[in-house]
Protein backbone atom coordinates (compact mmCIF):
# COMPACT_ATOMS: atom_id res chain seq x y z
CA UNK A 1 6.54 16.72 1.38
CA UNK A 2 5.75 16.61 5.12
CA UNK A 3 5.64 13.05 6.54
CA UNK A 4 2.04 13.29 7.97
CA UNK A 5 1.06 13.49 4.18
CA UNK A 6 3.49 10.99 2.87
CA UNK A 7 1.82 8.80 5.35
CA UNK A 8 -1.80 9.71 4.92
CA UNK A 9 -1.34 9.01 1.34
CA UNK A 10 0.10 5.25 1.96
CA UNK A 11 -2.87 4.35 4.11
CA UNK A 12 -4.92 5.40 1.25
CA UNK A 13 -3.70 3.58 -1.24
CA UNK A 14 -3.14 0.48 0.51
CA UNK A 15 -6.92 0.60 1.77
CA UNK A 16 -8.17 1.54 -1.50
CA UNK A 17 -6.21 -1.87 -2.79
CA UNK A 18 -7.96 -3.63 -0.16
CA UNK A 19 -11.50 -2.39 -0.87
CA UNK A 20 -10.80 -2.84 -5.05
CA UNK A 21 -9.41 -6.62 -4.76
CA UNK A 22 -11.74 -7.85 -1.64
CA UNK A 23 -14.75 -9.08 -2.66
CA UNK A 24 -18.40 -8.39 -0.97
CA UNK A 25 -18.40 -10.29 2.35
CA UNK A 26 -14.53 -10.24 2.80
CA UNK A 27 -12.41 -8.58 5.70
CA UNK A 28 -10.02 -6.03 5.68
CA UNK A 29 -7.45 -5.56 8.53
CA UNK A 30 -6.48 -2.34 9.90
CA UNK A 31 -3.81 -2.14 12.90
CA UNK A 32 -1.61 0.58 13.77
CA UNK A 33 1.04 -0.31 16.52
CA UNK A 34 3.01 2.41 18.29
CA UNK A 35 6.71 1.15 18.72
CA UNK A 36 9.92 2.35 20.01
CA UNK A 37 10.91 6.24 19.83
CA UNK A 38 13.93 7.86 18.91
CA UNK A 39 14.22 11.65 20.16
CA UNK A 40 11.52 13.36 18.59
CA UNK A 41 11.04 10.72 16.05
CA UNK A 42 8.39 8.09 16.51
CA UNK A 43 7.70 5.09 15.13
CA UNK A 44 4.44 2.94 14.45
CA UNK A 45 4.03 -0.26 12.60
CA UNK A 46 0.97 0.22 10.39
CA UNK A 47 -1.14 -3.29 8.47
CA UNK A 48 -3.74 -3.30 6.16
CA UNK A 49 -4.26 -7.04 5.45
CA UNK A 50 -7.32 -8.58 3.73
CA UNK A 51 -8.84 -11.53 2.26
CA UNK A 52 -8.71 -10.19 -1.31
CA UNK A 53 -7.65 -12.05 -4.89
CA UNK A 54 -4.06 -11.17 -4.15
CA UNK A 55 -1.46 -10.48 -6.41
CA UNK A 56 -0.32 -13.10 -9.05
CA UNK A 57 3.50 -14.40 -8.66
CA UNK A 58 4.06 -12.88 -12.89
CA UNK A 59 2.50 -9.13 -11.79
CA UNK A 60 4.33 -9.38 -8.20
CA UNK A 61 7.86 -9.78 -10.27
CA UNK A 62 6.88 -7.05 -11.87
CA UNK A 63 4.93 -4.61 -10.51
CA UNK A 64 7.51 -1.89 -9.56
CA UNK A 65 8.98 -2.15 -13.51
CA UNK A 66 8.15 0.24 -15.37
CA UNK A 67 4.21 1.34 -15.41
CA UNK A 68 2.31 -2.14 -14.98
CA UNK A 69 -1.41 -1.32 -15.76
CA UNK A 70 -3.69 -2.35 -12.77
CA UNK A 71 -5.94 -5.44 -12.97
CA UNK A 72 -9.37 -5.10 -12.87
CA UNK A 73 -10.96 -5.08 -9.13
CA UNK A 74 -13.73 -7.43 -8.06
CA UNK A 75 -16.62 -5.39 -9.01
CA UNK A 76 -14.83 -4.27 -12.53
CA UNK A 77 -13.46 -1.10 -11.41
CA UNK A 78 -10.04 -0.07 -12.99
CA UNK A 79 -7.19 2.18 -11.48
CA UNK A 80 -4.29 3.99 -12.96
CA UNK A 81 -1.77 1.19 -11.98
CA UNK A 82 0.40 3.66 -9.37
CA UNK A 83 -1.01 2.71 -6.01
CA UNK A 84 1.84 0.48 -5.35
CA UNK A 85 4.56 2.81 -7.19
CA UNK A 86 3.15 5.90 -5.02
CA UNK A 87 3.54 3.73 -2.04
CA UNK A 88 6.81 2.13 -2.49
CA UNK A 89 8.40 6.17 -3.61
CA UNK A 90 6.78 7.22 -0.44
CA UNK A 91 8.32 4.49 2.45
CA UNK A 92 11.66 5.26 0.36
CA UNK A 93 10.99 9.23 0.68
CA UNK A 94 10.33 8.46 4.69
CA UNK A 95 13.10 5.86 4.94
CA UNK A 96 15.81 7.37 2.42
CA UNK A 97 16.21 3.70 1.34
CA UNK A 98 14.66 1.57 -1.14
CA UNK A 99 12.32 -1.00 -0.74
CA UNK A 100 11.82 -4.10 -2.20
């Protein structure tokens, strides 16, 4: 899968996490930082960061075991539960290392 779409579909997940969990009135964060280069590989530091519920310490222990069923957002919407997973497979697809 090219990278473009590998990233494309992290942003998109993250953000859609940030809409589901942050309630009417709230903020959501988006930066995207260009940093060093390597040859024809470049790098940027991306953050989505919000002023949602957050993730509870028990589900954050968790949440890459298995298939954790998602919580319910803040206007009652439900998900499929593999945001995160897609995200996590994804940076280790782009990295070739696992993430934690």
């Amino acid at each position: 899968m090219p990278m473009r779409i590998c990233l494309k579909s992290i942003i998109q997940n993250l953000l859609s996490n940030a809409i589901k969990f942050t309630r009417k009135g709230g903020d959501i964060y988006i930066s995207v930082n260009k940093l060093d280069s390597f040859g024809n590989m470049k790098m940027l530091q991306v953050v989505i960061r919000d002023t949602g519920v957050g993730i509870t310490d028990d589900l954050m222990n968790n949440i890459f075991k298995d298939h954790v069923q998602s919580s319910p957002g803040t206007e009652r919407e439900y998900g499929s539960g593999l945001g995160l997973l897609l995200v996590k497979e994804f940076i280790e697809k782009m990295e070739d290392k696992s993430v934690s």
